[in-house]
N, C-alpha and C. Protein backbone atom coordinates (compact mmCIF):
# COMPACT_ATOMS: atom_id res chain seq x y z
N UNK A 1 0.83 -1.19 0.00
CA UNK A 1 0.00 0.00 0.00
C UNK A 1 0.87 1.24 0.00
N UNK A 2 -0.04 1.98 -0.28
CA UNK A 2 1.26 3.43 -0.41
C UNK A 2 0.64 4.39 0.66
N UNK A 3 1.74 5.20 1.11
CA UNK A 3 1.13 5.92 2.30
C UNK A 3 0.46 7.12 1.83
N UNK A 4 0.08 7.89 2.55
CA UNK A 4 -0.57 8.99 2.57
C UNK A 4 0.15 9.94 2.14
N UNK A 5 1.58 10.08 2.18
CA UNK A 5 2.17 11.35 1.70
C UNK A 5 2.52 11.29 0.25
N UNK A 6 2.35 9.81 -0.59
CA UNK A 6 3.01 9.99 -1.66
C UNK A 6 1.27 10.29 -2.53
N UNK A 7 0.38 10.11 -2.26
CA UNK A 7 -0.85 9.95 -2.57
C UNK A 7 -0.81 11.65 -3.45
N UNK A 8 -0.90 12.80 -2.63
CA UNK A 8 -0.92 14.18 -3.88
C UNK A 8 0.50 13.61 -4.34
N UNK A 9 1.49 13.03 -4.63
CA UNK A 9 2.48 13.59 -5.40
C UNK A 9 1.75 12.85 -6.99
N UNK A 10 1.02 11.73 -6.43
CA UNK A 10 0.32 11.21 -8.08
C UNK A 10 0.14 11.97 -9.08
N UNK A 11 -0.72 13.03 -9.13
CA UNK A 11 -0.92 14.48 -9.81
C UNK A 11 0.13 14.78 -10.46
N UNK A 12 1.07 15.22 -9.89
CA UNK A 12 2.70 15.67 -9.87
C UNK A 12 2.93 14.55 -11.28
N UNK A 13 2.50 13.69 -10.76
CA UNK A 13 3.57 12.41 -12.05
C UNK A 13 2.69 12.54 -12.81
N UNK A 14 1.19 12.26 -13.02
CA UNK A 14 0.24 12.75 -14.40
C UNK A 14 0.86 13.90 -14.66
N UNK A 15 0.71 14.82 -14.46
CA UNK A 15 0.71 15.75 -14.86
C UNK A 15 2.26 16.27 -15.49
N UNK A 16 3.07 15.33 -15.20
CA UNK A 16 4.29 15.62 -15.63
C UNK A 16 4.98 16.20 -16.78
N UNK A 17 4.41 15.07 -18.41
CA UNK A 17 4.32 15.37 -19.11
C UNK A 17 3.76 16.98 -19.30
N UNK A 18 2.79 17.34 -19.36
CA UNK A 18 2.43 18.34 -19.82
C UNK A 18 3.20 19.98 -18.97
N UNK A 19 3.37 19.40 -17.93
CA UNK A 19 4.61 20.35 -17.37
C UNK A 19 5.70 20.84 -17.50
N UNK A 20 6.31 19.84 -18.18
CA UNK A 20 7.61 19.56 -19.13
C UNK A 20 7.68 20.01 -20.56
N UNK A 21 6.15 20.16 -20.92
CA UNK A 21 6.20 20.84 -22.43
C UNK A 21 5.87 22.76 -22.11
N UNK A 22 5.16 22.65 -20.97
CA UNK A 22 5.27 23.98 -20.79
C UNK A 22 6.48 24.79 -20.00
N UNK A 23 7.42 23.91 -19.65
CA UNK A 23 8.66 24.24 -18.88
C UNK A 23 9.65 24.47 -20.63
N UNK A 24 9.14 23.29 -20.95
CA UNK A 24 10.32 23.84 -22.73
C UNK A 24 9.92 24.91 -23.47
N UNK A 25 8.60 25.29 -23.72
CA UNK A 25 7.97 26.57 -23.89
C UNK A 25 8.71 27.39 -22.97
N UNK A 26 8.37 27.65 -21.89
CA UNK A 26 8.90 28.60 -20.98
C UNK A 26 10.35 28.75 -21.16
N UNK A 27 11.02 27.92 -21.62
CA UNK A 27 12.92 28.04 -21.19
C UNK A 27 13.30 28.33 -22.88
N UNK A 28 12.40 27.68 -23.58
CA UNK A 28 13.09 28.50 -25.23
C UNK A 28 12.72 29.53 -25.92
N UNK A 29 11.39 30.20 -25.71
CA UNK A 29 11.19 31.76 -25.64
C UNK A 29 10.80 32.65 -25.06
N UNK A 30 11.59 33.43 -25.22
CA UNK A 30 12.10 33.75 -26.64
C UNK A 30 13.20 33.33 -26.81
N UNK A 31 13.81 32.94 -28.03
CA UNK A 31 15.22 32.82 -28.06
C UNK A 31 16.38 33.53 -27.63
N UNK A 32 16.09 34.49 -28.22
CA UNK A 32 17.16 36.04 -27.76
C UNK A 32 16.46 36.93 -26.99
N UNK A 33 17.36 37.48 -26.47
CA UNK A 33 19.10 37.60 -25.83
C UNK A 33 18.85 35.92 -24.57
N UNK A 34 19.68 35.40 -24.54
CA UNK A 34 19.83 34.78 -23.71
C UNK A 34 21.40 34.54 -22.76
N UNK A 35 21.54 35.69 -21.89
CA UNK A 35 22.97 35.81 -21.59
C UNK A 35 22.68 34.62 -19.98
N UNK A 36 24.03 34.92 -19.28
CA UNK A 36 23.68 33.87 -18.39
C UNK A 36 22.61 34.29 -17.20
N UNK A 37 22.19 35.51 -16.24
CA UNK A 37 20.78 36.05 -15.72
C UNK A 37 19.99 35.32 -16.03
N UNK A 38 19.93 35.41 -17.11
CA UNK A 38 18.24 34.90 -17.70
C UNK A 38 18.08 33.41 -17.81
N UNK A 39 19.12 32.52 -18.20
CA UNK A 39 19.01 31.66 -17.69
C UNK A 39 19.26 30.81 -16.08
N UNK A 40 19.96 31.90 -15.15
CA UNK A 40 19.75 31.46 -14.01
C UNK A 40 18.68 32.02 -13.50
N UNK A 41 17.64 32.59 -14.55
CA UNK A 41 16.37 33.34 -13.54
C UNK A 41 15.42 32.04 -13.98
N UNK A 42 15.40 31.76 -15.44
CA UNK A 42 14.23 31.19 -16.03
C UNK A 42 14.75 29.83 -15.14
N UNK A 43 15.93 29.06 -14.87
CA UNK A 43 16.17 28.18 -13.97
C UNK A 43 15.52 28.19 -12.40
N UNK A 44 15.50 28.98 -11.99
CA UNK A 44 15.07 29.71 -10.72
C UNK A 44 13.43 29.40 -11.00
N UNK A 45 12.89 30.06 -11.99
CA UNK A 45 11.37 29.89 -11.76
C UNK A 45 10.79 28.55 -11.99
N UNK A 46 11.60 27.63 -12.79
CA UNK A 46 10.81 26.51 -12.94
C UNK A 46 10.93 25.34 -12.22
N UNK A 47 12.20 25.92 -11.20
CA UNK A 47 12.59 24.93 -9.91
C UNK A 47 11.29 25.46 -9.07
N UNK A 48 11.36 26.64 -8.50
CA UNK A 48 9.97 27.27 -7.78
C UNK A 48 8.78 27.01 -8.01
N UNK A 49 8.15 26.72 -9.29
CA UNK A 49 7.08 26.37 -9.74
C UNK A 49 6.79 25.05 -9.70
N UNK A 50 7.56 23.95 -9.59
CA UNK A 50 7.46 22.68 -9.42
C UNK A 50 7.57 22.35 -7.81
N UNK A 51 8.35 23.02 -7.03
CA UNK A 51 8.46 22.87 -5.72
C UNK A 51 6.99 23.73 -4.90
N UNK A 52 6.65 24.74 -5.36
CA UNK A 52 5.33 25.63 -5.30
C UNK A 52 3.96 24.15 -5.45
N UNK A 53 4.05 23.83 -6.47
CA UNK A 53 3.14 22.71 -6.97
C UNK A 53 3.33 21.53 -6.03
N UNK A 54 4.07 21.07 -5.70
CA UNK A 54 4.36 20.31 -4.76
C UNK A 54 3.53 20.03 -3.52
N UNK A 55 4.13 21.17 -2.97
CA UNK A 55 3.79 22.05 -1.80
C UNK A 55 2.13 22.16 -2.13
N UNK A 56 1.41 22.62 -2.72
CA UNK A 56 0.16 22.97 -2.90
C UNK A 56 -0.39 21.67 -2.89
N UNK A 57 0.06 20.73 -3.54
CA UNK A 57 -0.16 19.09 -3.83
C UNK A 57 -0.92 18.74 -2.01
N UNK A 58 0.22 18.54 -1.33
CA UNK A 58 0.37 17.88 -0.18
C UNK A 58 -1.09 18.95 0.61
N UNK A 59 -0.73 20.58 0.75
CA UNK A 59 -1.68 21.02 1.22
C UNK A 59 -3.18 21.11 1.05
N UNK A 60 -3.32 20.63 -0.29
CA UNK A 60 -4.82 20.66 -0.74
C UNK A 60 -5.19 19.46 -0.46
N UNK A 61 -4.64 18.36 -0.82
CA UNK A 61 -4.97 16.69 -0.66
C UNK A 61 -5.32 17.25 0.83
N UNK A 62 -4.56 17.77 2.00
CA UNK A 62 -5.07 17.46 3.66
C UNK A 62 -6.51 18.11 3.43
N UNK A 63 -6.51 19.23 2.88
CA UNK A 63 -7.66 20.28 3.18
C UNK A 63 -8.84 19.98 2.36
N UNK A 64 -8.73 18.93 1.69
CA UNK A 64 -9.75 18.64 1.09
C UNK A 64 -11.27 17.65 1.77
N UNK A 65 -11.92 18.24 1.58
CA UNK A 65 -13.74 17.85 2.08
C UNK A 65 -13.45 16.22 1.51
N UNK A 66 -13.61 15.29 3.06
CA UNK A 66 -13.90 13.50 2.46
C UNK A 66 -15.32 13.68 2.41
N UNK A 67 -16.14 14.25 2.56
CA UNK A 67 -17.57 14.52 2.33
C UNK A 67 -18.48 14.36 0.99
N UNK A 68 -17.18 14.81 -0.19
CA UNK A 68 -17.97 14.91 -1.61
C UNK A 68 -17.28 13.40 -1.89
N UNK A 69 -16.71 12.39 -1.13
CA UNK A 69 -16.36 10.86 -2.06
C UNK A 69 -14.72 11.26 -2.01
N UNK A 70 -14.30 9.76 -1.74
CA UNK A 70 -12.96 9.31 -2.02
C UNK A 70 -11.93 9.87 -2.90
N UNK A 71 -12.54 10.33 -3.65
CA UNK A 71 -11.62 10.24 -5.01
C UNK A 71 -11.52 12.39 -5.34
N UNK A 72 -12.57 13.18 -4.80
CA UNK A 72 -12.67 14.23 -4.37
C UNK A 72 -10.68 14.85 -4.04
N UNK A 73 -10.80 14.23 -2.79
CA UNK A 73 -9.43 15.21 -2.18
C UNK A 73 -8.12 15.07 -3.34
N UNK A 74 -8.08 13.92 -4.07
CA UNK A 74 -7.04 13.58 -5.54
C UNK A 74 -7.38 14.60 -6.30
N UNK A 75 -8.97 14.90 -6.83
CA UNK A 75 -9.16 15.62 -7.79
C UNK A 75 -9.04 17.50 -7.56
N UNK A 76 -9.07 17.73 -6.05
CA UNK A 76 -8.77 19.07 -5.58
C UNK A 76 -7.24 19.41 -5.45
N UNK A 77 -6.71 18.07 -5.27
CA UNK A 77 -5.45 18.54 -5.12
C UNK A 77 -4.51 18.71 -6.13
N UNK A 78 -5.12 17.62 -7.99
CA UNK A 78 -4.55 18.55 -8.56
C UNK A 78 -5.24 19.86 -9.63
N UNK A 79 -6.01 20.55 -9.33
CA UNK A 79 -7.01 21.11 -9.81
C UNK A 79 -5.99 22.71 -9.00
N UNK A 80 -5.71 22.74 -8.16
CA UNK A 80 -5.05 23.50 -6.75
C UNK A 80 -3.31 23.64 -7.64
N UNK A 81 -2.88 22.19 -7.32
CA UNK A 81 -1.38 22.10 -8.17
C UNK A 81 -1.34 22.42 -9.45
N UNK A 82 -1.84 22.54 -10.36
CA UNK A 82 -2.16 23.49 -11.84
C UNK A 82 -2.04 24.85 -11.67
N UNK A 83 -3.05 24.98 -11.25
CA UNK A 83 -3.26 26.35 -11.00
C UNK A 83 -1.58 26.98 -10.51
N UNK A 84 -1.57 26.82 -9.03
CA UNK A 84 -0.63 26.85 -8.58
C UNK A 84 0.77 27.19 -9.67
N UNK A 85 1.14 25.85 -10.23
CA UNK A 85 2.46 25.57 -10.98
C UNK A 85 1.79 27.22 -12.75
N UNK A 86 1.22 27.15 -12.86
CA UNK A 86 0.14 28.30 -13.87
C UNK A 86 0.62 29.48 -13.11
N UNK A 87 0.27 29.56 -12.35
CA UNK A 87 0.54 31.09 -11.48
C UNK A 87 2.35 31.16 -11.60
N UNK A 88 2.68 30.62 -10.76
CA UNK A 88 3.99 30.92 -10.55
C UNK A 88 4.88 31.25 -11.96
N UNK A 89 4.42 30.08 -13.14
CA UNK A 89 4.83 29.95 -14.47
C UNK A 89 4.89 31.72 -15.22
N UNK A 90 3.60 31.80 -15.14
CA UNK A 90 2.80 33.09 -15.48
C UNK A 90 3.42 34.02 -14.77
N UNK A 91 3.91 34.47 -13.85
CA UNK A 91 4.37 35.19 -13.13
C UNK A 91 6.12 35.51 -13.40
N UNK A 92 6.53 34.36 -13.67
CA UNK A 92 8.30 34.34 -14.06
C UNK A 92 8.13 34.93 -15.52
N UNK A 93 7.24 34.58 -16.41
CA UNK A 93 7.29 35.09 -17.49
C UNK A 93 7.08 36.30 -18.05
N UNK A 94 6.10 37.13 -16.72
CA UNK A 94 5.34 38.70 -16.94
C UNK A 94 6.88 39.64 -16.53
N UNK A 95 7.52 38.83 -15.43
CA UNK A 95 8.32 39.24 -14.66
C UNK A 95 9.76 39.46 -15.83
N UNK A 96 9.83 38.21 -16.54
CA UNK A 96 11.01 38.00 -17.66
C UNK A 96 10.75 39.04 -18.35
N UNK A 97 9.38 39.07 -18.78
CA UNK A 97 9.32 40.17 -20.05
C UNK A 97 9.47 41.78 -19.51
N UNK A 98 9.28 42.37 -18.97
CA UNK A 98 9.21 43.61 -18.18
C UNK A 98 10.97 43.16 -17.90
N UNK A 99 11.51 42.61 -17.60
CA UNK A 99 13.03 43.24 -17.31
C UNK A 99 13.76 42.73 -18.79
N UNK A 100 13.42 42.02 -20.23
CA UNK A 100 13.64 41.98 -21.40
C UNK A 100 13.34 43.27 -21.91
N UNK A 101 12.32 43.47 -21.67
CA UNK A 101 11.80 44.85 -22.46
C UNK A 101 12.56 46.16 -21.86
N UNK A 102 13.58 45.91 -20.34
CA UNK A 102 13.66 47.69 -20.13
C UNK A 102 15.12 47.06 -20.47
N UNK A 103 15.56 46.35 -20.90
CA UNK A 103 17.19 46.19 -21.18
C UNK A 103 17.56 47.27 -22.70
């Protein structure tokens, strides 16, 4: 049986794939300028955004209502971790572009 803590990381592994295509999106544009900053920033956000997601994983699975059915606290927790890993994503990128654009 598997314990309780690896239970939200399930999400994490579905969802992997499609994380990974938006992490290669995120890390190859734009192409230019890419000096080394920008790749220790865009490195920086997509370590944060996966560790962020994580983190949201574990906290939503606890906080989730056993009230609506079993299978409920899985589906909040990654509904929560999307979002989550979305935000942070979204945020490194508004953040990238505003210090691309005043260079």
């Amino acid at each position: 049986m598997t314990g309780i803590g690896t239970l939200p990381l399930l999400a994490l592994f579905l969802f992997a794939p499609w994380f990974l295509i938006l992490s290669a999106l995120y890390w190859l544009y734009p192409r230019q300028p890419r000096p080394a900053a920008r790749r220790l920033f865009d490195g920086s956000a997509l370590v944060l955004a996966f560790v962020a997601c994580a983190i949201s994983l574990h906290w939503s699975y606890g906080s989730a209502d056993q009230a609506y059915g079993a299978l409920w606290p899985q589906m909040f927790a990654t509904t929560v971790g999307y979002g989550v890993f979305l935000l942070v994503l979204g945020a490194a990128y508004w953040l990238r572009r505003r210090w691309l654009l005043a260079r």
